[in-house]
C-alpha atoms as a PDB file:
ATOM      1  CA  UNK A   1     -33.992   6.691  -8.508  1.00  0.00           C
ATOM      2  CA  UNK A   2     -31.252   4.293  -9.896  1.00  0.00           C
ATOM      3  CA  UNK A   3     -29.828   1.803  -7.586  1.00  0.00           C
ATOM      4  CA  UNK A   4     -26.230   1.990  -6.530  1.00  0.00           C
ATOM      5  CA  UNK A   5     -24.294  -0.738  -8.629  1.00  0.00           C
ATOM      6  CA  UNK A   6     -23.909  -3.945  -6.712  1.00  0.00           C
ATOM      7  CA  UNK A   7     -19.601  -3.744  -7.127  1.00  0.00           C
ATOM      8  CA  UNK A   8     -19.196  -6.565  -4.696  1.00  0.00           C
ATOM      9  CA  UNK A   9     -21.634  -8.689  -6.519  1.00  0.00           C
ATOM     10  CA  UNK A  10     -19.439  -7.919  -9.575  1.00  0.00           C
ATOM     11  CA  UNK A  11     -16.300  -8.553  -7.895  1.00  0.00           C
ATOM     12  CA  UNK A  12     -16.821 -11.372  -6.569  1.00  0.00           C
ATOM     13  CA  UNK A  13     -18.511 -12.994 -10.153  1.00  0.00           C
ATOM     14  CA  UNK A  14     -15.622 -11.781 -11.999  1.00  0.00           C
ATOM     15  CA  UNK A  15     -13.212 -13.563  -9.465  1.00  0.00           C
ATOM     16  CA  UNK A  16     -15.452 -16.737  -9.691  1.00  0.00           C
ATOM     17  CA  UNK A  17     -15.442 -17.304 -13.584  1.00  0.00           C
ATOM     18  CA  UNK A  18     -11.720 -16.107 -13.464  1.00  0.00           C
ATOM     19  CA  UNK A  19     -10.799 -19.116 -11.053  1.00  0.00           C
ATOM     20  CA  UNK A  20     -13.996 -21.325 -12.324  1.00  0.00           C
ATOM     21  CA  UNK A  21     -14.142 -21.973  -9.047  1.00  0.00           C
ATOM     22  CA  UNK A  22     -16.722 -20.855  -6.069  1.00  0.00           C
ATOM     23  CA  UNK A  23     -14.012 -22.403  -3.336  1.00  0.00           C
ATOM     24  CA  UNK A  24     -10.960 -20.795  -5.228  1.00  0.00           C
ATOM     25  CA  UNK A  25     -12.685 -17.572  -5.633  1.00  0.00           C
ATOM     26  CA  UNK A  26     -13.665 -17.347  -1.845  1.00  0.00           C
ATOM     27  CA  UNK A  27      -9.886 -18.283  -0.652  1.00  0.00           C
ATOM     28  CA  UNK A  28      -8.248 -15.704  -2.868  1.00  0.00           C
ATOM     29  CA  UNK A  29     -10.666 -13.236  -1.946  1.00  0.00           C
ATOM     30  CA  UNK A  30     -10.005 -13.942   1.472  1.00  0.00           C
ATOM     31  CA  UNK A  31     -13.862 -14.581   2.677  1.00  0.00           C
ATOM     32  CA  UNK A  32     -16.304 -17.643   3.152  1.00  0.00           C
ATOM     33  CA  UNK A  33     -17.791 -20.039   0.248  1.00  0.00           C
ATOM     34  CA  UNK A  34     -21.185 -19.197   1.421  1.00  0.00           C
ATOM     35  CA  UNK A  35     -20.146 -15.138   1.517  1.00  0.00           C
ATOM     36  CA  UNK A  36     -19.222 -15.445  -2.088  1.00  0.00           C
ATOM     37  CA  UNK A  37     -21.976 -16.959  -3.056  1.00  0.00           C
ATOM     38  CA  UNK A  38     -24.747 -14.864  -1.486  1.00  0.00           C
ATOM     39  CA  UNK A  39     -23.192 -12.261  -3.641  1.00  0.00           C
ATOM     40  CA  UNK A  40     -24.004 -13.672  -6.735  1.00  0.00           C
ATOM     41  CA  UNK A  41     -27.260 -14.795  -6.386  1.00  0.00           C
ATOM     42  CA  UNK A  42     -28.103 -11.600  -5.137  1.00  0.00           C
ATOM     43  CA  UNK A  43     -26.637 -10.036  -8.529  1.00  0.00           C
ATOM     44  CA  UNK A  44     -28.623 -12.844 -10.195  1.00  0.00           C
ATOM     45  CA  UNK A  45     -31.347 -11.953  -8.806  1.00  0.00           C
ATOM     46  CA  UNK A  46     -30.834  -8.324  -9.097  1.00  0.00           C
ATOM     47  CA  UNK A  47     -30.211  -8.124 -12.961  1.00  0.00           C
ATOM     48  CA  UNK A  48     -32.931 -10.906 -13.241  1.00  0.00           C
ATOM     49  CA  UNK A  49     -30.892 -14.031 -14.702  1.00  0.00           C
ATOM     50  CA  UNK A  50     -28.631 -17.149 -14.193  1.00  0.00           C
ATOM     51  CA  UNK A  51     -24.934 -16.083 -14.975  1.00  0.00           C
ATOM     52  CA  UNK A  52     -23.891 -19.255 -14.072  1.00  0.00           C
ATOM     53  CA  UNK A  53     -24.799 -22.990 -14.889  1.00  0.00           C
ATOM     54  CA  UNK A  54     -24.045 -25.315 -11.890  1.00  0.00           C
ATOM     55  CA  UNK A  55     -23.740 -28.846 -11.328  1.00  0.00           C
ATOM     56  CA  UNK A  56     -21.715 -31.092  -9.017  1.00  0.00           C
ATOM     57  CA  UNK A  57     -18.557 -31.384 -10.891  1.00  0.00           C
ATOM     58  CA  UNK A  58     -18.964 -28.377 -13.284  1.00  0.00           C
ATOM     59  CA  UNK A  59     -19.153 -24.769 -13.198  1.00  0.00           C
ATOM     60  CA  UNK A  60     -19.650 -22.577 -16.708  1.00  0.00           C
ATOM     61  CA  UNK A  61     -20.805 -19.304 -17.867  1.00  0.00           C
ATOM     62  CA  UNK A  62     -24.351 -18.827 -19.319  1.00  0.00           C
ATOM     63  CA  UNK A  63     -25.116 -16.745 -22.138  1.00  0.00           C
ATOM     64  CA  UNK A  64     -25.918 -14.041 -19.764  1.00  0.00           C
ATOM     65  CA  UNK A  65     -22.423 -14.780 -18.185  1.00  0.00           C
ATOM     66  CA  UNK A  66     -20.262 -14.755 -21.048  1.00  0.00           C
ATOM     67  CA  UNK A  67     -21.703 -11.129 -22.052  1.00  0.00           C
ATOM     68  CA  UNK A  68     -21.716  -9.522 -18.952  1.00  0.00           C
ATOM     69  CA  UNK A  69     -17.888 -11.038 -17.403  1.00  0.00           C
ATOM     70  CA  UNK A  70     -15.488  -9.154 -19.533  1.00  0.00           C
ATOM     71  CA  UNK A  71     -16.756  -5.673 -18.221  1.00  0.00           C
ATOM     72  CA  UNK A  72     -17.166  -6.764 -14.750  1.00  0.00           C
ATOM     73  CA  UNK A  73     -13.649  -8.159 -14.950  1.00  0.00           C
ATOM     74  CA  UNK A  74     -12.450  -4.656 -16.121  1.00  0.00           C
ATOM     75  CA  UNK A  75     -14.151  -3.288 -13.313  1.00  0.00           C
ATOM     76  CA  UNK A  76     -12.604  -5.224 -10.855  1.00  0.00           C
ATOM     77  CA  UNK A  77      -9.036  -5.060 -12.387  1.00  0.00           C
ATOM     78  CA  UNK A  78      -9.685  -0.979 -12.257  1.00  0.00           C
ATOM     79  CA  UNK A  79     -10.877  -0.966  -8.646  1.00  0.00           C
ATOM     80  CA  UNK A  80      -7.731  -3.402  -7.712  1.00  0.00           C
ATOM     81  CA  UNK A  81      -5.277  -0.626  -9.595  1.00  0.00           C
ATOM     82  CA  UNK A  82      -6.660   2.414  -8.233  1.00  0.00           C
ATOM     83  CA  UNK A  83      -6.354   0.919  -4.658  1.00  0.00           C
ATOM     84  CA  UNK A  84      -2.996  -0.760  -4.721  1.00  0.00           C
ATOM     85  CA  UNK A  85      -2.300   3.084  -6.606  1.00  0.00           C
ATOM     86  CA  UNK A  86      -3.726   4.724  -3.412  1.00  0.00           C
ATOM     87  CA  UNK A  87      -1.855   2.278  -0.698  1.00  0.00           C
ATOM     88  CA  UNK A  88       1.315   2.837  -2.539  1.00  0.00           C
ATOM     89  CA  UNK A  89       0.771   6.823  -2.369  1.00  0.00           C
ATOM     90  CA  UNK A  90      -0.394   6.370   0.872  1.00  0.00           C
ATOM     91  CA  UNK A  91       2.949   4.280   1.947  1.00  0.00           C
ATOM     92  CA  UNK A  92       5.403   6.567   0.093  1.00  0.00           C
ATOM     93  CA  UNK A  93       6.616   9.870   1.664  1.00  0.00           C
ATOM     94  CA  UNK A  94       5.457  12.404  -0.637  1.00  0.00           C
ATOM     95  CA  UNK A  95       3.176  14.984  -0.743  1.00  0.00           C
ATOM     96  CA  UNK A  96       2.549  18.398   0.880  1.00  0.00           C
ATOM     97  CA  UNK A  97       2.275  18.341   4.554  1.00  0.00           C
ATOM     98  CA  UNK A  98       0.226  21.713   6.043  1.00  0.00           C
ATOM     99  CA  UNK A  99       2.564  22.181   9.319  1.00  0.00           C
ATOM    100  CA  UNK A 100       1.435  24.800  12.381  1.00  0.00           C
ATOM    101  CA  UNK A 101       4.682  25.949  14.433  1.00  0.00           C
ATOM    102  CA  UNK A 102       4.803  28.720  17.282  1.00  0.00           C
ATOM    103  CA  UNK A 103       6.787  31.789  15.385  1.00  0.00           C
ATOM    104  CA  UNK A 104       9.897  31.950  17.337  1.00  0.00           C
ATOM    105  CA  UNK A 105      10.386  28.589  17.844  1.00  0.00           C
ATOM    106  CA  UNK A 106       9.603  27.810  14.147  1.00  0.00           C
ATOM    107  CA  UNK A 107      12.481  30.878  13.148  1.00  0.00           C
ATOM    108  CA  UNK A 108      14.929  29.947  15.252  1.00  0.00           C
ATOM    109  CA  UNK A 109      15.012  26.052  15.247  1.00  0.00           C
ATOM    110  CA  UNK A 110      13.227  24.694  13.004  1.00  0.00           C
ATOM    111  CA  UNK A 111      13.953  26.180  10.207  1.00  0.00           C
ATOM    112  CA  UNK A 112      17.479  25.961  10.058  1.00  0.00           C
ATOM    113  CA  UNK A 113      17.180  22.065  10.345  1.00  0.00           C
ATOM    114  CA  UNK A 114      14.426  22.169   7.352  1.00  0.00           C
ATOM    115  CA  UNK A 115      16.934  21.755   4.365  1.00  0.00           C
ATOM    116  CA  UNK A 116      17.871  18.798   6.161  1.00  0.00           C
ATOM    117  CA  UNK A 117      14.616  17.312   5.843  1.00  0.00           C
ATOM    118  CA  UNK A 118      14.472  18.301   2.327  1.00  0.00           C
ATOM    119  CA  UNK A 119      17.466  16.788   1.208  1.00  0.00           C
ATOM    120  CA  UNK A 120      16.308  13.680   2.413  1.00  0.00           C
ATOM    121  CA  UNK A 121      12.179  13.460   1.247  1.00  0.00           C
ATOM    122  CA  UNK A 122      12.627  15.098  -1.594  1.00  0.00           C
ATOM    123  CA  UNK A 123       8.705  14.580  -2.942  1.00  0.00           C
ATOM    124  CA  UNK A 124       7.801  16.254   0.209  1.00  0.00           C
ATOM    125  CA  UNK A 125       6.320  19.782   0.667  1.00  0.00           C
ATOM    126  CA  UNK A 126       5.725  21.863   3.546  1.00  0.00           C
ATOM    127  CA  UNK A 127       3.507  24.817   3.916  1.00  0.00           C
ATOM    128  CA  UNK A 128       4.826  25.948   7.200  1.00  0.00           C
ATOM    129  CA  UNK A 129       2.071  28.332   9.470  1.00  0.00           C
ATOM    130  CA  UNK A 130       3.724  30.082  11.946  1.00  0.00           C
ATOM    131  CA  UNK A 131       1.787  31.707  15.024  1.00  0.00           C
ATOM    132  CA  UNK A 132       1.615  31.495  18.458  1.00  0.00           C
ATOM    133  CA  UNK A 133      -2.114  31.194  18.067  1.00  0.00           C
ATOM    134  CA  UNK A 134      -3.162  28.062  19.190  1.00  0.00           C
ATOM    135  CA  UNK A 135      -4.576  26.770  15.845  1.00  0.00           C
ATOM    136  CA  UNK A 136      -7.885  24.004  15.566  1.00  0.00           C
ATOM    137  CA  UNK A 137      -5.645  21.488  13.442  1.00  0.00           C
ATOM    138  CA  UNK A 138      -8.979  19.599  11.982  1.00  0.00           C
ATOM    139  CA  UNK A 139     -11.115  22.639  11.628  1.00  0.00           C
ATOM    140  CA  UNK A 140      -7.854  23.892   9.482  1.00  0.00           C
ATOM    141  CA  UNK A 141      -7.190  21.510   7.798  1.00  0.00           C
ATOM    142  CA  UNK A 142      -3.255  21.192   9.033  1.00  0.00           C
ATOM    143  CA  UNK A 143      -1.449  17.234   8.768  1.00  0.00           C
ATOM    144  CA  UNK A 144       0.340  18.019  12.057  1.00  0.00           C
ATOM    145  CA  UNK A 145       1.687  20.783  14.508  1.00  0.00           C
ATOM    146  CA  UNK A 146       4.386  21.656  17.248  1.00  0.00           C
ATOM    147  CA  UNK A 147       3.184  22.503  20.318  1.00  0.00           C
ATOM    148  CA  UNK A 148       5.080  23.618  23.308  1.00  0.00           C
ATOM    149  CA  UNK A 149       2.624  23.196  26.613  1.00  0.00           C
ATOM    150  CA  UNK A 150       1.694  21.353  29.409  1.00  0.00           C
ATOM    151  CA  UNK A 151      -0.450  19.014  27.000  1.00  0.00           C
ATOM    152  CA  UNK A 152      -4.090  18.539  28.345  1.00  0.00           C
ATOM    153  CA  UNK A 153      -6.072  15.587  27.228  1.00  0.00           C
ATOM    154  CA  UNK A 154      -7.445  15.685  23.770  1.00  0.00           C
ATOM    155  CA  UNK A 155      -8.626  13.830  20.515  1.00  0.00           C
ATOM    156  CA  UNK A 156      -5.101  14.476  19.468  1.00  0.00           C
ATOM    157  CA  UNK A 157      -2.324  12.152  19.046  1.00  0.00           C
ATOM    158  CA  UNK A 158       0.665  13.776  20.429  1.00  0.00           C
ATOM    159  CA  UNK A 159       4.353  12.575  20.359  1.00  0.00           C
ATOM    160  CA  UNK A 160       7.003  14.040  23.428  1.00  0.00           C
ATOM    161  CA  UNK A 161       9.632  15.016  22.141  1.00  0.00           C
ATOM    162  CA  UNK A 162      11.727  16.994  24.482  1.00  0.00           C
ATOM    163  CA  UNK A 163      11.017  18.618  28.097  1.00  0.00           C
ATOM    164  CA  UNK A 164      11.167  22.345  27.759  1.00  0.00           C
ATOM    165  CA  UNK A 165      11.611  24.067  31.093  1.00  0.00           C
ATOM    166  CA  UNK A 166      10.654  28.044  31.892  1.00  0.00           C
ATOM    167  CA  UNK A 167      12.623  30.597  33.699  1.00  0.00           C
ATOM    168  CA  UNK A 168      11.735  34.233  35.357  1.00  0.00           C
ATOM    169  CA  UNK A 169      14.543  35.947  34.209  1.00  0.00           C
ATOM    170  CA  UNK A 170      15.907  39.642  34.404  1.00  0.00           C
ATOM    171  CA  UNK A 171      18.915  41.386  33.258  1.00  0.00           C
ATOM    172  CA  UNK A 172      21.449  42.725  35.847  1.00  0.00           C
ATOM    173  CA  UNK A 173      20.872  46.206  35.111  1.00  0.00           C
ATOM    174  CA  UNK A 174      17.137  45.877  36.147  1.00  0.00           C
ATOM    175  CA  UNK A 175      18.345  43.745  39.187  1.00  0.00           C
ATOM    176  CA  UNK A 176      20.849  46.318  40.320  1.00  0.00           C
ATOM    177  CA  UNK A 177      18.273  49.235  39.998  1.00  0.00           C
ATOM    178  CA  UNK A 178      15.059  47.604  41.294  1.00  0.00           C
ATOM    179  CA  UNK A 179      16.547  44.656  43.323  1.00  0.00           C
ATOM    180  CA  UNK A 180      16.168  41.262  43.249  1.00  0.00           C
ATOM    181  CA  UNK A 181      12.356  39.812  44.433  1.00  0.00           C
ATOM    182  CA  UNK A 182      12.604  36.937  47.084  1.00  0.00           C
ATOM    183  CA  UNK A 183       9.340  35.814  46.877  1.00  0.00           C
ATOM    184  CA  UNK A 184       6.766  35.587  43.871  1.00  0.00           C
ATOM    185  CA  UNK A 185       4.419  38.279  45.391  1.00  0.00           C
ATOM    186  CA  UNK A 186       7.030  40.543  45.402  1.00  0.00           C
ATOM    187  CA  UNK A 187       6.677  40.732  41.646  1.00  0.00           C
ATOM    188  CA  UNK A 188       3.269  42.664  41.764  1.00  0.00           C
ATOM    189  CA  UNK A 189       5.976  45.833  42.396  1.00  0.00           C
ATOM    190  CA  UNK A 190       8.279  44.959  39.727  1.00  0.00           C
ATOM    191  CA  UNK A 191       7.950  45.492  35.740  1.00  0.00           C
ATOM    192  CA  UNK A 192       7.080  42.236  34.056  1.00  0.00           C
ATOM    193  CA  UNK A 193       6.822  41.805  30.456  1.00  0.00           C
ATOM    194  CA  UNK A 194       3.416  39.802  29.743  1.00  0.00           C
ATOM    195  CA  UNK A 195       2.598  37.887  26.646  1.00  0.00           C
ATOM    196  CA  UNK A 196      -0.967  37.838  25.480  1.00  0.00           C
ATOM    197  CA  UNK A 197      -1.198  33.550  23.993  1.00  0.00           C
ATOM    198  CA  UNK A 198      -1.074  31.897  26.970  1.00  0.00           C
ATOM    199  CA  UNK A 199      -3.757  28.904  26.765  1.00  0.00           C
ATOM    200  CA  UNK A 200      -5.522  30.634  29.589  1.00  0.00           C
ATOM    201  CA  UNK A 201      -5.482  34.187  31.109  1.00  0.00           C
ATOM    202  CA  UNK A 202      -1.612  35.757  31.482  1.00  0.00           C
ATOM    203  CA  UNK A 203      -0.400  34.424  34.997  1.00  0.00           C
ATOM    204  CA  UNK A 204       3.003  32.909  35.993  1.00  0.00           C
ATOM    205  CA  UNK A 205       2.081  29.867  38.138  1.00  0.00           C
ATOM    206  CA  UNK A 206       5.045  29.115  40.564  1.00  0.00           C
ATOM    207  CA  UNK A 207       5.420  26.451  43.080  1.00  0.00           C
ATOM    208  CA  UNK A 208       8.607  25.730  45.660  1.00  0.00           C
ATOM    209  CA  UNK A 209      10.182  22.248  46.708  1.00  0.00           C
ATOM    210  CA  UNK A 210       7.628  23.036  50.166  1.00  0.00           C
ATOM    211  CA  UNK A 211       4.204  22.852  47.929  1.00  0.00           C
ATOM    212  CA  UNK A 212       3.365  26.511  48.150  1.00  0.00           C
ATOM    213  CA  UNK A 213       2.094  28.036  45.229  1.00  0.00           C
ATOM    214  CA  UNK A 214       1.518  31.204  44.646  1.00  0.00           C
ATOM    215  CA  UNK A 215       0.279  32.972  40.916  1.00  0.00           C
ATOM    216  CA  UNK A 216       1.181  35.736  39.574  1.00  0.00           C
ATOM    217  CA  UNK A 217      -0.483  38.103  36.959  1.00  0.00           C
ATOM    218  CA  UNK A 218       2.426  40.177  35.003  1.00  0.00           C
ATOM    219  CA  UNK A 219       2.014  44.204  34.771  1.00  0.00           C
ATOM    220  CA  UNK A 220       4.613  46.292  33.145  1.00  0.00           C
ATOM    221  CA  UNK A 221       5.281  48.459  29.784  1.00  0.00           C
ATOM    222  CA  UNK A 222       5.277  45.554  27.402  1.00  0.00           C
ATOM    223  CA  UNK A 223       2.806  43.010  26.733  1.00  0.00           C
ATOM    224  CA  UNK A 224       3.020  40.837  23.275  1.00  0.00           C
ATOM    225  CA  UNK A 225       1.952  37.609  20.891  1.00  0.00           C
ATOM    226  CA  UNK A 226       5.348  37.165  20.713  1.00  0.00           C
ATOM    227  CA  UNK A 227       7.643  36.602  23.268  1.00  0.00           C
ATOM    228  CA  UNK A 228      10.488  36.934  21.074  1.00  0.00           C
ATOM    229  CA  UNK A 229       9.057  40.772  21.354  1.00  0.00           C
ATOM    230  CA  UNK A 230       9.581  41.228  24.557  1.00  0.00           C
ATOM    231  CA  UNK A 231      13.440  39.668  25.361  1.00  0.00           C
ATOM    232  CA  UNK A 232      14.977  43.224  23.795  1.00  0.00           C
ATOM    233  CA  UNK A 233      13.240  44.871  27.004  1.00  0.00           C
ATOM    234  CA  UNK A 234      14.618  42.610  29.102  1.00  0.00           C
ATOM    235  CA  UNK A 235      18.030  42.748  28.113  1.00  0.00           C
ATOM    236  CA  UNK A 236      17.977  46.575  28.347  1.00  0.00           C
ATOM    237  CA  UNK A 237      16.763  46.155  31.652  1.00  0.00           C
ATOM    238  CA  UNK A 238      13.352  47.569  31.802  1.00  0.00           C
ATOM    239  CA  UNK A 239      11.318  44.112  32.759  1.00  0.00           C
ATOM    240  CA  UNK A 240      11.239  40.894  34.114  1.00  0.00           C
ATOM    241  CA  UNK A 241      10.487  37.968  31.883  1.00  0.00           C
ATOM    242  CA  UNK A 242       9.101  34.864  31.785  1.00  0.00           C
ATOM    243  CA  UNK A 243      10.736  32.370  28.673  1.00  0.00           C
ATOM    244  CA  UNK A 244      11.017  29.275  27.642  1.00  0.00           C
ATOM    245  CA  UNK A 245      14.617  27.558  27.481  1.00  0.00           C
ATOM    246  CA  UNK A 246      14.888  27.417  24.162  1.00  0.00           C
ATOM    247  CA  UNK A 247      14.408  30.935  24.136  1.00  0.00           C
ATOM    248  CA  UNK A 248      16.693  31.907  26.805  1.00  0.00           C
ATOM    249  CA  UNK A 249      19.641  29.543  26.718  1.00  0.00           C
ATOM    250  CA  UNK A 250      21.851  32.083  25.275  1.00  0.00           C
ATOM    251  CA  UNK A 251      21.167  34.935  27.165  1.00  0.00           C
ATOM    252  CA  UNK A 252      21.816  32.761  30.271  1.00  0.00           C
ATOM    253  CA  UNK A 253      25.125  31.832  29.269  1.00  0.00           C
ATOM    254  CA  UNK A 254      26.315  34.801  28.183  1.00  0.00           C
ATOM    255  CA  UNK A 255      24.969  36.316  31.316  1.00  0.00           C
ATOM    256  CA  UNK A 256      22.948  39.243  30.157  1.00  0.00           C
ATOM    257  CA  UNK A 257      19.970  37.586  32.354  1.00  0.00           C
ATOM    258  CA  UNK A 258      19.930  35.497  35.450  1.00  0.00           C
ATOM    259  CA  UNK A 259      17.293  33.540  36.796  1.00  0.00           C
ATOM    260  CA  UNK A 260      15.264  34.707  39.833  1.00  0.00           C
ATOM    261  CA  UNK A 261      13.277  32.885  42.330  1.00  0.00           C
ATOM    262  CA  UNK A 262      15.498  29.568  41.771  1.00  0.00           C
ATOM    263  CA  UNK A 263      13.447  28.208  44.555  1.00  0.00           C
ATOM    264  CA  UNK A 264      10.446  28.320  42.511  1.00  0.00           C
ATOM    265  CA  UNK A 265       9.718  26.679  39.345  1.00  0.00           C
ATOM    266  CA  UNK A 266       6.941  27.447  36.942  1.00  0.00           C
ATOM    267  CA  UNK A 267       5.168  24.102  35.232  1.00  0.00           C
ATOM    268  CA  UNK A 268       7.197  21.772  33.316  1.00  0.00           C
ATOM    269  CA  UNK A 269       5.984  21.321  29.766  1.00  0.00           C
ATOM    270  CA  UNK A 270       6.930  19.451  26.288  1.00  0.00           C
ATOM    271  CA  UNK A 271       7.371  20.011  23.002  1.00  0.00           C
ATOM    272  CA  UNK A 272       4.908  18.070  20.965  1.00  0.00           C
ATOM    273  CA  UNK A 273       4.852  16.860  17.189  1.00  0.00           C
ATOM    274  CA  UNK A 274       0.756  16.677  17.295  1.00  0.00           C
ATOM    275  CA  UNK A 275      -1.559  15.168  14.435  1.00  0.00           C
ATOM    276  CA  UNK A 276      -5.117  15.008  14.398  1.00  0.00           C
ATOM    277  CA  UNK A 277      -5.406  11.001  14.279  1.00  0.00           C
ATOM    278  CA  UNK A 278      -2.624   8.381  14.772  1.00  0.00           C
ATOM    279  CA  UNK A 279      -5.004   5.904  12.414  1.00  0.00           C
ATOM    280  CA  UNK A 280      -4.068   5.386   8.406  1.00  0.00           C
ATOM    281  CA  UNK A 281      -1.407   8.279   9.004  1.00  0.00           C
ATOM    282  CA  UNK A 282       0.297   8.999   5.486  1.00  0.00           C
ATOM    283  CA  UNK A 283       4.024   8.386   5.089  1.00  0.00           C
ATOM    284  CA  UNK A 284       4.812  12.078   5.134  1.00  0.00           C
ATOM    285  CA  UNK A 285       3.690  12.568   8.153  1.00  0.00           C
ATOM    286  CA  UNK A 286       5.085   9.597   9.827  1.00  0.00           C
ATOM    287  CA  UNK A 287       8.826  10.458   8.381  1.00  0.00           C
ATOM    288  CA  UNK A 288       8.215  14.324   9.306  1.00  0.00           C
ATOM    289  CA  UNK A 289       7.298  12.873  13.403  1.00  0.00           C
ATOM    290  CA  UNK A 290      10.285  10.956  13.229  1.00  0.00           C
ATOM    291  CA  UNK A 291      12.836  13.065  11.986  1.00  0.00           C
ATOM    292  CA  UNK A 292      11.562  15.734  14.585  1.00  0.00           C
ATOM    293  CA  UNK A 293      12.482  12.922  17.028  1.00  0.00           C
ATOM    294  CA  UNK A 294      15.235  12.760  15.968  1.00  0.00           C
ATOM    295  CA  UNK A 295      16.393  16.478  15.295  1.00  0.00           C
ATOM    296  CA  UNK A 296      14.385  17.465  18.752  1.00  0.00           C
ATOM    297  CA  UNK A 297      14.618  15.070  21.677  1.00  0.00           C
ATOM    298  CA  UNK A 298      17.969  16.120  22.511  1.00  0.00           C
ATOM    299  CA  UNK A 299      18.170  19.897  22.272  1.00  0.00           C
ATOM    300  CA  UNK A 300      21.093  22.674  21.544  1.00  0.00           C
ATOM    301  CA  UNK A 301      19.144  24.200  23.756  1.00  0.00           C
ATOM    302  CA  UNK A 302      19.204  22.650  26.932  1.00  0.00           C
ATOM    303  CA  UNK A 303      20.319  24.176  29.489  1.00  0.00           C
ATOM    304  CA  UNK A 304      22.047  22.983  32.825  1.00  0.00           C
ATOM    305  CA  UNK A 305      22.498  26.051  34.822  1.00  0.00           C
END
């Protein structure tokens, strides 16, 4: 089986007959005298002759030297493009970015802010996944993701953007027919609207300013992967809801829901610009996280009750 070629050995002779030089060779290349020469004895030794003659105050080419540092020069220039090539593609924001967004979120907010981002990377792609399935962003192959959780630990890098807080919510139609609950277990007797991509099981966790919590697993006519499914229920009046501000915001201030159980609040969460590795991250990525950052920290949404 053929031996893999000996490129540093290369390298580093074509740098020493280009500076005649051992000592000039090993500064620009950044490593020891000795380090440079270990390489190319071994690639003496390895192609089975001198390629240089050495004294005290001399250095020059054998035979051997002259025939063999023209292509090994070549082959270091080459390697030197193609990687100063590949840094500056690396460094530049361009490219196609593979981007995993929940579906309503990704409809309502961030695509309307998209052209935006256009306008200002235009060598930039996006191929934009939405789903409220939790997606495996190495396994998929995506460049980055929004996520809207309470964030566990992981191998991912994840950047906060914004809080995101939850309401139970009904409309006052449903409130005036079935009454208002007072306490989360009243709930069990009242229609709530599920939705099926929760990270775990479907439960409303709730917790008062006292430390009582108390969980609660929604029943009722509706259950969906989208919760943007389920708000046309509620604002007829046949459920009670559990959504995210974002979601909600309007509704609240135009009144056609109210929040229940003020005195409880479900977890707080985040929304998340999430890539698989913070390490070597390309340019189009980094620009993408920060004009989320920008765009998303401080909300339309928010709302203040």
């Amino acid at each position: 089986m053929t031996k893999f070629p000996d490129f540093e050995g290369l390298a580093m002779f074509a740098k020493v007959a280009e500076e005649r030089s051992f000592a000039r060779a090993a500064k620009t290349l950044g490593v020891s005298v000795p380090t440079v020469s270990r390489a190319v004895s071994r690639l003496e030794k390895r192609l089975g002759a001198r390629l240089f003659n050495r004294t005290s105050r001399q250095l020059a080419l054998t035979d051997f030297g002259l025939r063999l540092v023209d292509s090994a020069s070549r082959l270091y220039a080459e390697a030197e493009a193609a990687e100063n090539a590949a840094r500056e593609l690396s460094s530049r924001p361009r490219g196609l970015i593979r981007l995993a967004v929940p579906m309503a979120f990704g409809t309502r907010w961030l695509a309307p802010i998209l052209p935006d981002f256009f306008e200002m990377y235009p060598d930039i792609s996006i191929d934009l996944h939405m789903s409220d399935a939790t997606v495996d962003l190495v396994g998929d192959g995506f460049d980055a993701a929004l996520r809207i959780a309470v964030l566990r630990d992981s191998s991912l890098v994840a950047r906060r953007l914004t809080p995101v807080a939850r309401f139970i919510l009904a409309a006052p139609s449903y409130l005036e027919r079935y009454g208002t609950p007072a306490h989360p277990r009243e709930l069990t007797a009242h229609h709530c609207l599920g939705y099926a991509y929760r990270p775990q099981r479907d439960v409303w966790r709730l917790r008062n300013k006292a430390g009582e919590e108390e969980t609660v697993e929604p029943t009722g006519p509706l259950r969906a992967t989208n919760s943007q499914a389920l708000i046309p229920m509620a604002l007829r009046g046949l459920g009670i809801v559990e959504l995210p501000e974002f979601m909600a915001h309007e509704h609240l201030a135009d009144g056609r829901l109210k929040t229940i159980l003020s005195d409880w609040t479900l977890p707080s969460g985040a929304l998340y610009f999430v890539t698989p590795s913070a390490r070597a991250r390309p340019a189009k990525v980094e620009v993408l996280s920060d004009f989320m950052v920008a765009r998303l920290s401080n909300p339309p949404w928010r709302w203040l009750g």
